[in-house]
Protein backbone atom coordinates (compact mmCIF):
# COMPACT_ATOMS: atom_id res chain seq x y z
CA UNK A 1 145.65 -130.65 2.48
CA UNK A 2 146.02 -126.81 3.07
CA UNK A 3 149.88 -127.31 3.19
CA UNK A 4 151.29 -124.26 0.29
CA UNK A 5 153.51 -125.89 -2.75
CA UNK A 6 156.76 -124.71 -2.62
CA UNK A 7 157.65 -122.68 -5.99
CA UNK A 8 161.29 -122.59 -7.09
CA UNK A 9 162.44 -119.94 -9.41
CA UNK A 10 165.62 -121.87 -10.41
CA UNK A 11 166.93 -125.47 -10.20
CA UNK A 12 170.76 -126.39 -9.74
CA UNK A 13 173.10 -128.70 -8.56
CA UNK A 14 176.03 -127.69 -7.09
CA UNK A 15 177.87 -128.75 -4.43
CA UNK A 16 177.97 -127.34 -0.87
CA UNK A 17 179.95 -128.10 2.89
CA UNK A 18 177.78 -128.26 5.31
CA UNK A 19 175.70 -125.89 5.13
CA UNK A 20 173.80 -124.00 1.67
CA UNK A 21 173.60 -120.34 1.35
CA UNK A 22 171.23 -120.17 -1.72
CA UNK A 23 168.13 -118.43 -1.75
CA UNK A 24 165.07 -120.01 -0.95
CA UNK A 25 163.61 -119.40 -4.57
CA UNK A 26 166.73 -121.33 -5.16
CA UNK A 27 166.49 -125.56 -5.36
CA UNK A 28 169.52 -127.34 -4.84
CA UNK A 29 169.44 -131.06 -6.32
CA UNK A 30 172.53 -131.61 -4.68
CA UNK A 31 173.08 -133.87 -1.68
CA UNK A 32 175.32 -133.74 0.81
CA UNK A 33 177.51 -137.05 1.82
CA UNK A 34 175.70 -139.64 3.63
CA UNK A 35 178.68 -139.50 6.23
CA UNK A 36 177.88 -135.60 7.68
CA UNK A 37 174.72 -136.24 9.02
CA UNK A 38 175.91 -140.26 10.78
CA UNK A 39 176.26 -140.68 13.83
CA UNK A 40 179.09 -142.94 15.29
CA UNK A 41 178.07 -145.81 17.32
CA UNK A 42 181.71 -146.75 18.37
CA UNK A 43 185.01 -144.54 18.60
CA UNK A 44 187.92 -146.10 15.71
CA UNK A 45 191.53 -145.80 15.80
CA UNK A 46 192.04 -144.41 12.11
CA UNK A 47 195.95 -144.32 12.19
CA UNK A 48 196.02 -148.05 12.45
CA UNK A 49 193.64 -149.42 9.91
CA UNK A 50 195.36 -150.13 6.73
CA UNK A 51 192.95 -147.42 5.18
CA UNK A 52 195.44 -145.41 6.51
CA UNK A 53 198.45 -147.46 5.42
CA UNK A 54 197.57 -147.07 2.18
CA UNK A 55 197.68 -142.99 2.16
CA UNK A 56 200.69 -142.78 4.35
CA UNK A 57 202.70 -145.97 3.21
CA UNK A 58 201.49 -146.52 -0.36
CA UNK A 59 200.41 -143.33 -1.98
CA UNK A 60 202.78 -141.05 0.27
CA UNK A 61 206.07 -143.55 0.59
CA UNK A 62 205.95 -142.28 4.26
CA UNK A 63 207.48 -138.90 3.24
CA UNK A 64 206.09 -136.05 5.25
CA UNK A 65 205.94 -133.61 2.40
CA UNK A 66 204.17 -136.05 0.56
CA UNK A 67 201.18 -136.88 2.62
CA UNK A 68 200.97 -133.19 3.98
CA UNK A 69 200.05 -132.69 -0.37
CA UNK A 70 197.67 -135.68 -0.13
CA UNK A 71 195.29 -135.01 3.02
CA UNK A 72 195.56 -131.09 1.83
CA UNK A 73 194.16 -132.81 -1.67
CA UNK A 74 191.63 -134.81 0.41
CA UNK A 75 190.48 -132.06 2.65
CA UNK A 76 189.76 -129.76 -0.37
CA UNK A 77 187.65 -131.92 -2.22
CA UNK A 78 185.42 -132.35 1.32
CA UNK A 79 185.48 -128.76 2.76
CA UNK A 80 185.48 -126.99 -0.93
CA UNK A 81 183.52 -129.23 -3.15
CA UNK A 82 182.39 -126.33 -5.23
CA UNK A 83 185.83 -125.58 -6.13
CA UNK A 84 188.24 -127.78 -8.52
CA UNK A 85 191.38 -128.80 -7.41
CA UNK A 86 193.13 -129.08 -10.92
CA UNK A 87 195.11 -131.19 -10.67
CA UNK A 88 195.40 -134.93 -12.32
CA UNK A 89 196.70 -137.44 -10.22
CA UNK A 90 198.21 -140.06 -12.03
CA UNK A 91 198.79 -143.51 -10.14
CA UNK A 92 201.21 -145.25 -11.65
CA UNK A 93 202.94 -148.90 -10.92
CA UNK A 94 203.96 -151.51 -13.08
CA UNK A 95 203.01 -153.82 -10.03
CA UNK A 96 198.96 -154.92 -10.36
CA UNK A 97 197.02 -155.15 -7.08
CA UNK A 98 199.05 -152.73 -5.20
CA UNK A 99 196.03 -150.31 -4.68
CA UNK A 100 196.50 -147.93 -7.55
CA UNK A 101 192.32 -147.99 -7.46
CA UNK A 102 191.81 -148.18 -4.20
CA UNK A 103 192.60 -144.47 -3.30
CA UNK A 104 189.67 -143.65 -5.53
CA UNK A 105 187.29 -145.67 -3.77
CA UNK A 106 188.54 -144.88 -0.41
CA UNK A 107 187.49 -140.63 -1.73
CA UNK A 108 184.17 -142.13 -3.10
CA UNK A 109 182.94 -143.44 0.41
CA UNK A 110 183.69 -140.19 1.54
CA UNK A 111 182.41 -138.39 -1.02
CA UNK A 112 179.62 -140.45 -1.88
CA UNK A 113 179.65 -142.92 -4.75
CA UNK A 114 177.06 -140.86 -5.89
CA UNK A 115 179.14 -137.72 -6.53
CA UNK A 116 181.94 -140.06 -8.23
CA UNK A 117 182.08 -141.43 -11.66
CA UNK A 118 184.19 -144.49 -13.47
CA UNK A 119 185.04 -144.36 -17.31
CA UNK A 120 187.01 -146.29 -19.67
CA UNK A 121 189.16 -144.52 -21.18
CA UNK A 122 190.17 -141.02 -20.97
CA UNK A 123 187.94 -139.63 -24.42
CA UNK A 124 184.28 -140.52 -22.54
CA UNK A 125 185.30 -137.07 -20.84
CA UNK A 126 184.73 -135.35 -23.79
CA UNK A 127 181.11 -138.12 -25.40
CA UNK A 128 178.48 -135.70 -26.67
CA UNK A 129 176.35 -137.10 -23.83
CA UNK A 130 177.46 -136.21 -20.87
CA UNK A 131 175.01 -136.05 -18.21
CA UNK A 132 176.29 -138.62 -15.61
CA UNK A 133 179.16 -135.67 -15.17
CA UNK A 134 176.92 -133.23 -13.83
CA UNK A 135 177.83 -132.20 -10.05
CA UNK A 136 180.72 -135.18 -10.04
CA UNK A 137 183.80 -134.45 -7.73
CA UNK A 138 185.86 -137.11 -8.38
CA UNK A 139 186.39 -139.25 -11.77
CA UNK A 140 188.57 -142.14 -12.51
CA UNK A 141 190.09 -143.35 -15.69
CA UNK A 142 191.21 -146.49 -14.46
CA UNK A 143 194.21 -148.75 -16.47
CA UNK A 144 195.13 -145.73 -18.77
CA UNK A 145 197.10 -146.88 -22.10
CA UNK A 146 199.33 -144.23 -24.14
CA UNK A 147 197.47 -140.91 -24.53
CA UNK A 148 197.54 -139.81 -27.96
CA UNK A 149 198.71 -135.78 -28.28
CA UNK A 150 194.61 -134.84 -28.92
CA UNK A 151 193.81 -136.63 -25.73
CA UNK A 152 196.46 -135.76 -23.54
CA UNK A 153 195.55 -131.81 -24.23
CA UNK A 154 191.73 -132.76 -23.95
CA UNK A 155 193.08 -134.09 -20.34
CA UNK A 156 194.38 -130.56 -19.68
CA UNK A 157 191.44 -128.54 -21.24
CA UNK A 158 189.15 -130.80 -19.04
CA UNK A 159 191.37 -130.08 -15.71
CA UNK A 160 191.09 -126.39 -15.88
CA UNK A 161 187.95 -126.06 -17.13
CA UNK A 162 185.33 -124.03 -15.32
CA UNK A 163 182.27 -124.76 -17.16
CA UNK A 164 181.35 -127.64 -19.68
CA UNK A 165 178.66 -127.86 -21.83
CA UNK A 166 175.99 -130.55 -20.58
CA UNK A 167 173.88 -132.86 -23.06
CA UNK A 168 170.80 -135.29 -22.50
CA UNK A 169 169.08 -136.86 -24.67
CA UNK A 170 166.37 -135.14 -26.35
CA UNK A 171 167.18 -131.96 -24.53
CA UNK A 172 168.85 -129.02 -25.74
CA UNK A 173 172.49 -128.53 -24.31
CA UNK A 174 173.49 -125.85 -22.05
CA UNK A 175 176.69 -124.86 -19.67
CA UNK A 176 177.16 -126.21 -15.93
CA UNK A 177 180.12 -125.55 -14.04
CA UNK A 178 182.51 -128.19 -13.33
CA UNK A 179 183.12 -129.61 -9.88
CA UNK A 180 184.92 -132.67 -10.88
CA UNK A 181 188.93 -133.74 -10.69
CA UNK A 182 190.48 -136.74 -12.42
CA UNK A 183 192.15 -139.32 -10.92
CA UNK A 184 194.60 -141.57 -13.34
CA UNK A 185 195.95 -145.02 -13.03
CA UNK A 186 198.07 -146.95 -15.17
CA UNK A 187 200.46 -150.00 -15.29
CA UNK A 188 202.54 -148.08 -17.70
CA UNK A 189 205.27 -144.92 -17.16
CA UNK A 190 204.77 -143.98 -20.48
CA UNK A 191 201.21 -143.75 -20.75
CA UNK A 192 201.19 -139.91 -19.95
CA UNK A 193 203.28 -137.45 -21.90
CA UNK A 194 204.14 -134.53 -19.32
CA UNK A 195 205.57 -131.62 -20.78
CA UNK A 196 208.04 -129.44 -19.25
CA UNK A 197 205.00 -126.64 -18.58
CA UNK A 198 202.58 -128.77 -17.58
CA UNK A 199 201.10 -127.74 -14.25
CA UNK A 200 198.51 -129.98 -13.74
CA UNK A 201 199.42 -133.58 -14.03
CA UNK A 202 200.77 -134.99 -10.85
CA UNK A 203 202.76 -138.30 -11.09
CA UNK A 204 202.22 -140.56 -7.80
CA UNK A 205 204.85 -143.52 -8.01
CA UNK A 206 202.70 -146.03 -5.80
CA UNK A 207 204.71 -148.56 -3.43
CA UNK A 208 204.56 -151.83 -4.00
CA UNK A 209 204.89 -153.50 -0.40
CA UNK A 210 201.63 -154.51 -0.34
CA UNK A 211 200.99 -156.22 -3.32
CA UNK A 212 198.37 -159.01 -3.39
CA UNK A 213 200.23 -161.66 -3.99
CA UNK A 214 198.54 -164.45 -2.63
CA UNK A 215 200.44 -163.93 0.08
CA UNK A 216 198.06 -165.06 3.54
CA UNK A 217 199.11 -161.45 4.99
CA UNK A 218 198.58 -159.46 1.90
CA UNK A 219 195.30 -160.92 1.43
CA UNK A 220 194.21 -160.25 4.78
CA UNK A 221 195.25 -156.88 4.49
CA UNK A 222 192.89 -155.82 1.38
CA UNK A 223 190.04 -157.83 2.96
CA UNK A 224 190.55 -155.38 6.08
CA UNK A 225 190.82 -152.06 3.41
CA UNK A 226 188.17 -153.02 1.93
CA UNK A 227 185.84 -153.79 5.11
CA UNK A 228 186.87 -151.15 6.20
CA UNK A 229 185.27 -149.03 3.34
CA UNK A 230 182.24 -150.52 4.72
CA UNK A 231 182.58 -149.28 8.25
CA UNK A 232 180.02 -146.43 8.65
CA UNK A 233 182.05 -145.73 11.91
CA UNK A 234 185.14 -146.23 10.68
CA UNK A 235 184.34 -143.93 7.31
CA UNK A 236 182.59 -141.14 9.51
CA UNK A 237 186.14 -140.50 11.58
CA UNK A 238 187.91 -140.37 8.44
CA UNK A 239 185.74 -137.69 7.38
CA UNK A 240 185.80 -136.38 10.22
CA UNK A 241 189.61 -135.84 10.23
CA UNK A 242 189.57 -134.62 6.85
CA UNK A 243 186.62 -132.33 7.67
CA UNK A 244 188.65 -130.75 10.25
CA UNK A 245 192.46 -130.65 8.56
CA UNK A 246 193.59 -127.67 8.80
CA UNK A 247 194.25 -126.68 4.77
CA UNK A 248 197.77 -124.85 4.72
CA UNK A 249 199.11 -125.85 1.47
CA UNK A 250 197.93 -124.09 -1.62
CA UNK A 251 197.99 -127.39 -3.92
CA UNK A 252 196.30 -126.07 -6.83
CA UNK A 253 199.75 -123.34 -7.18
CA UNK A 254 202.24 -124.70 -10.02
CA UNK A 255 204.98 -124.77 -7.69
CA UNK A 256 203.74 -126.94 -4.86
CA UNK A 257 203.70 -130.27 -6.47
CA UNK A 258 203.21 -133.87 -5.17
CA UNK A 259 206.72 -135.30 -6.50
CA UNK A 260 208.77 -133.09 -7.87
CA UNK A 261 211.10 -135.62 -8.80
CA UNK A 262 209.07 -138.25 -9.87
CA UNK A 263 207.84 -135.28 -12.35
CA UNK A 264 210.78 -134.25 -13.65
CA UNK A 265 211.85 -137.93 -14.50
CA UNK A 266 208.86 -138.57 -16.38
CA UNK A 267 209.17 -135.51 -18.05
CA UNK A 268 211.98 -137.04 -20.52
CA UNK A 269 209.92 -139.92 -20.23
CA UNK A 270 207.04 -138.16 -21.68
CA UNK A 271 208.15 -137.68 -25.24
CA UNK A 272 207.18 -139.82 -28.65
CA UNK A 273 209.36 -142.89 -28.36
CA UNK A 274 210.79 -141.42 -31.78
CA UNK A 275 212.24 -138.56 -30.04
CA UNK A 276 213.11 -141.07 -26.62
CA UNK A 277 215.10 -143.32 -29.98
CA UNK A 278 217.21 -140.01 -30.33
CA UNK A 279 217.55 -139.09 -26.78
CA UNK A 280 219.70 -142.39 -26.54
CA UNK A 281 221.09 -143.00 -29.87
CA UNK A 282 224.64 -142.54 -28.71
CA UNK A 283 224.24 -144.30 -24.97
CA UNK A 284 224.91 -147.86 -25.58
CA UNK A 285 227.68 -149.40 -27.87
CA UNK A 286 225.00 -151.92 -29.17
CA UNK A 287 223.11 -149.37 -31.07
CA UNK A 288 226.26 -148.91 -33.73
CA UNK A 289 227.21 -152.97 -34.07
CA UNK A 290 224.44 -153.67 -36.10
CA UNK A 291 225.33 -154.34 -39.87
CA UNK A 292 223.96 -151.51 -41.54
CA UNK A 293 225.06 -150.85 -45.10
CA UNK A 294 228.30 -149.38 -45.63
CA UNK A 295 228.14 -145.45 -46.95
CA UNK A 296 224.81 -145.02 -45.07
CA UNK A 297 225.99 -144.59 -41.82
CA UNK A 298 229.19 -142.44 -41.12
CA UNK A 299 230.50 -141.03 -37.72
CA UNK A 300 232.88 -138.36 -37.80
CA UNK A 301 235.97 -137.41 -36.02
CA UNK A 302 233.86 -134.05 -34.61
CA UNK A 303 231.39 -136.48 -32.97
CA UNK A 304 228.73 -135.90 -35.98
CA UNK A 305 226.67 -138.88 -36.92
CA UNK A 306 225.21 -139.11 -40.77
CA UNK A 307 222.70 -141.20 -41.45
CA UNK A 308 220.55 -141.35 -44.55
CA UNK A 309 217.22 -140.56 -44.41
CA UNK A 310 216.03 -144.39 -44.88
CA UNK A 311 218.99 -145.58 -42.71
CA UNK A 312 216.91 -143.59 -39.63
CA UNK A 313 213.93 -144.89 -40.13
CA UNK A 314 215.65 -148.89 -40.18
CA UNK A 315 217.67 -148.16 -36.97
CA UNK A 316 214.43 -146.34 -35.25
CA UNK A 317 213.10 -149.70 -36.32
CA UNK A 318 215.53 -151.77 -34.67
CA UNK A 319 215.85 -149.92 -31.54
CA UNK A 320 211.58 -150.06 -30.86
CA UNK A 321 212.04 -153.98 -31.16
CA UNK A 322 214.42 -154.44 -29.28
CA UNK A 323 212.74 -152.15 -26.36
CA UNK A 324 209.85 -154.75 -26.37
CA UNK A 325 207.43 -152.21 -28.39
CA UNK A 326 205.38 -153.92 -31.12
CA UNK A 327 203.84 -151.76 -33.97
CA UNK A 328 206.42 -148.81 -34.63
CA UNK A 329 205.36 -145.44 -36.30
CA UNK A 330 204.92 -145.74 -40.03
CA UNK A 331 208.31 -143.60 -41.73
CA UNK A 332 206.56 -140.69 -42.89
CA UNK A 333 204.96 -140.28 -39.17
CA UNK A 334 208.79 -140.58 -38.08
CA UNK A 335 210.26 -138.25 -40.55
CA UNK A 336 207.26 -135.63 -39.41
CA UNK A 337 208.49 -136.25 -35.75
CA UNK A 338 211.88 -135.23 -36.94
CA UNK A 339 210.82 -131.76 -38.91
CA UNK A 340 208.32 -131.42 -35.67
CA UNK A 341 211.88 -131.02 -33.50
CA UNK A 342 213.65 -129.24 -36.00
CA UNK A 343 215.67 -131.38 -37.57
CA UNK A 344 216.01 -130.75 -41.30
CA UNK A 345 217.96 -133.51 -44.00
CA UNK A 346 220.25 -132.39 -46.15
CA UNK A 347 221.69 -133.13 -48.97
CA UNK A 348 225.15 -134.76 -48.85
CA UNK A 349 227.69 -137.36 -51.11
CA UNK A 350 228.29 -140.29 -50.03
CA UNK A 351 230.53 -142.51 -51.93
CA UNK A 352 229.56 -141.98 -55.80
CA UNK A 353 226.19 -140.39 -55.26
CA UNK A 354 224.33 -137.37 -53.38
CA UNK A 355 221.44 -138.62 -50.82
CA UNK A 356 219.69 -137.17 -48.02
CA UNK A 357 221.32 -137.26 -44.53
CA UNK A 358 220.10 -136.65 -41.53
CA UNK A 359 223.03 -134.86 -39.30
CA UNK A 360 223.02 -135.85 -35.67
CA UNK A 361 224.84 -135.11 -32.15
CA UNK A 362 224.10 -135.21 -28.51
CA UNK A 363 224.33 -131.18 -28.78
CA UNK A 364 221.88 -130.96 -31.27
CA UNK A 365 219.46 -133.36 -30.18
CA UNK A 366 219.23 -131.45 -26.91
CA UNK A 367 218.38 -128.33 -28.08
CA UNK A 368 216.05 -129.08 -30.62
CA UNK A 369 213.60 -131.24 -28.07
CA UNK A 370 214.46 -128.52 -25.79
CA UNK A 371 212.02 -126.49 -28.03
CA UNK A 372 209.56 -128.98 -27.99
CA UNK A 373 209.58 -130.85 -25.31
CA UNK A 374 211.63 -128.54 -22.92
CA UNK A 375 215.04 -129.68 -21.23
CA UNK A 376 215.23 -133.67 -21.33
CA UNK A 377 218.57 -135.28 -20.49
CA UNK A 378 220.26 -136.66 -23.87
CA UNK A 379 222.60 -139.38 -23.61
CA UNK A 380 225.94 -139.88 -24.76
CA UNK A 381 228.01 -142.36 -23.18
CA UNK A 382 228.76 -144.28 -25.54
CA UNK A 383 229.71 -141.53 -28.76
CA UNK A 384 232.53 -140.16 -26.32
CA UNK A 385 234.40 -143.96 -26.26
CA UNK A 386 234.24 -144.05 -29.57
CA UNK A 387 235.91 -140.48 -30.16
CA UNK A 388 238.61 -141.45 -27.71
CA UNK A 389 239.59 -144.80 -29.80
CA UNK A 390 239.68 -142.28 -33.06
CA UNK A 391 242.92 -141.40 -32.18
CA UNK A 392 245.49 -138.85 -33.35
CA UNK A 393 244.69 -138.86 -36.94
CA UNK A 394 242.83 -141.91 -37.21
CA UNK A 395 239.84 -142.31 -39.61
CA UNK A 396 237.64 -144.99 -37.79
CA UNK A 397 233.86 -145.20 -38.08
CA UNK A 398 232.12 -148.39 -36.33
CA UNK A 399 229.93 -149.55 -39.13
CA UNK A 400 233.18 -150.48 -40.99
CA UNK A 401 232.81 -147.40 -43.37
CA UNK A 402 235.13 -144.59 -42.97
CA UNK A 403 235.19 -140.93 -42.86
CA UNK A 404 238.05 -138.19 -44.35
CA UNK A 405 236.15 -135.43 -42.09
CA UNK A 406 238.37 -133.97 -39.11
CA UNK A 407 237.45 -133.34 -35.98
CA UNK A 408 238.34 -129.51 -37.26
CA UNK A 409 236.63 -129.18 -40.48
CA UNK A 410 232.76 -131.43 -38.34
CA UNK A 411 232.43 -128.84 -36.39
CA UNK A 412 232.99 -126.30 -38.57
CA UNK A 413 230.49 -127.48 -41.14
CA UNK A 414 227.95 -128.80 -38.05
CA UNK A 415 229.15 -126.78 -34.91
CA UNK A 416 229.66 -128.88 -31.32
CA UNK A 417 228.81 -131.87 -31.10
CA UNK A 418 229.05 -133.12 -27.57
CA UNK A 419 227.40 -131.17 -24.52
CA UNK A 420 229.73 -129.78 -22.36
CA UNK A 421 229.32 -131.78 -18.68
């Protein structure tokens, strides 16, 4: 028993490739993936296990661009594990058992489980204890619903961070730095409001060809993933490979992103459905033949539409049923939406009596989510047939009211009202 004790100035956990440069008064909790040190007992053919269909095929759609991002992703996160990607990947299908998950658990067997984490929903990232996120990599939020505004920018704050303050019980908090990147899935488009300046959230639109349907093939593919998972050999050349890719794309930048368009379609798809109700009030015929009450809708000759301030909030109504939403914001949420985007009532007659009126037009709904929400495409197929069948002269409104306003005199009062294509 004459063997010295080892005495340790300092005690951390943070993560390390290969080898760790700390000083020997240093200690280290942190352990290195089981996979570095295995040793293969057999030589695998990685390209044609469907481990690898799933990040070519699946995640990547077979685009080159595409799955040069994704093994650039996957070889940061092995060769730089101290250092945070920052970016969100968001998985998103309407399609269950395609393998939105399994990507994640493909990076925790090469990560080790260990330095991965699972949560429910999106707020556990920011519980007052928080230990089981110290020196994590990797953390999934898996089946995401609609992120409130106060989550969504948590999500962003939590991306970038650098350090976060850690809390056990019965201990006194105190910062760490944070390692970890989060990995999203959800069945729904609209569960993730992207704004035009995020830089952060990437939108992966997983393929569907390999759903498990029941399907004999199908489910003999997922039984081979998911084998294949527990391969040592199999696992060891895929880290390998990543180990050793050559990391020539500089992901974390704001320009480089996975799916450019993918991004810039959910972008408009992104905003409060009360603003999305707006964005395609004048695309569809159907959303002027409903009998609302004469003298509280009007549409003028300039292309203006006037619409009380309670008529809105009945025809916002309308159009969230009949989009298959259940419980729609309560008015005075709504009207806050609308003053949020600029959009002020004022006071008009109609008929007999002076009410409040909200003023609407393609051209004004675009720029005032423009300087919200940033440039979203606002549609307005269905407000230029109608100003065709107005006619020389003709006073015609579709809710069987009518109007006295020329095209002349709209846009005088209200300035264009159709963007210029």
């Amino acid at each position: 028993m004459n063997q010295e004790l080892d005495i340790y100035y300092k005690v951390v956990n943070i993560p390390y490739y290969r080898e760790c440069n700390f000083n020997q008064s240093i200690l280290n909790m942190y352990c290195v993936p089981q996979l570095m040190f295995y040793q293969k007992q057999k030589e695998c053919d990685i390209q044609k296990h469907p481990i690898w269909t799933l990040l070519i095929e699946i995640m990547c759609d077979s685009d080159e661009y595409k799955i040069k991002w994704l093994f650039n992703y996957i070889a940061m996160k092995i060769q730089q594990p101290d250092r945070k990607v920052e970016k969100i990947l968001t998985l998103v299908s309407k399609v269950t058992g395609c393998g939105k998950s399994s990507f994640y658990h493909f990076m925790a067997h090469l990560l080790g489980y260990d330095k991965c984490f699972e949560l429910v929903n999106v707020d556990q990232l920011k519980d007052k204890f928080n230990a089981h996120l110290e020196g994590k990599l990797l953390i999934l939020v898996d089946d995401i619903q609609q992120l409130s505004k106060k989550a969504q920018q948590n999500l962003k704050t939590t991306c970038t961070q650098k350090n976060f303050k850690l809390e056990k019980k019965g201990i006194d908090s105190y910062l760490v730095k944070a390692y970890y990147d989060v990995i999203l899935t959800s069945n729904d488009e609209k569960s993730l409001w992207v704004d035009n300046e995020d830089r952060r959230s990437e939108i992966v639109q997983v393929n569907t060809k390999y759903k498990n349907n029941g399907d004999e093939s199908k489910t003999r593919f997922w039984k081979e993933f998911n084998d294949g998972l527990g391969d040592m050999c199999l696992m060891k050349q895929y880290w390998e490979f990543f180990a050793s890719y050559q990391i020539d794309l500089e992901i974390r930048s704001k320009g480089i992103r996975f799916d450019q368009n993918a991004l810039s379609k959910h972008v408009s798809k992104s905003i409060p459905r009360s603003v999305e109700f707006l964005r395609t009030l004048f695309a569809e015929k159907e959303n002027f033949n409903k009998p609302y009450e004469v003298n509280d809708v009007y549409l003028l000759q300039s292309g203006h539409l006037l619409v009380t301030k309670k008529m809105l909030y009945v025809m916002f109504k309308d159009w969230f049923a009949a989009n298959g939403f259940s419980t729609p914001p309560t008015s005075i949420t709504f009207y806050d939406q609308m003053v949020e985007i600029g959009f002020v009532y004022k006071i008009r007659r109609f008929g007999t009596k002076r009410t409040r009126v909200w003023v609407l037009s393609p051209m004004a709904i675009k720029e005032n989510v423009a300087t919200v929400y940033g440039n979203v495409e606002v549609e307005q197929e269905a407000l230029v047939t109608y100003l065709e069948d107005f006619g020389e002269g003709r006073k015609y409104c579709p809710f069987d009211s009518f109007t006295l306003v020329t095209k002349e005199k709209g846009e005088t009062l209200f300035g264009k009202s159709l963007i210029t294509v």
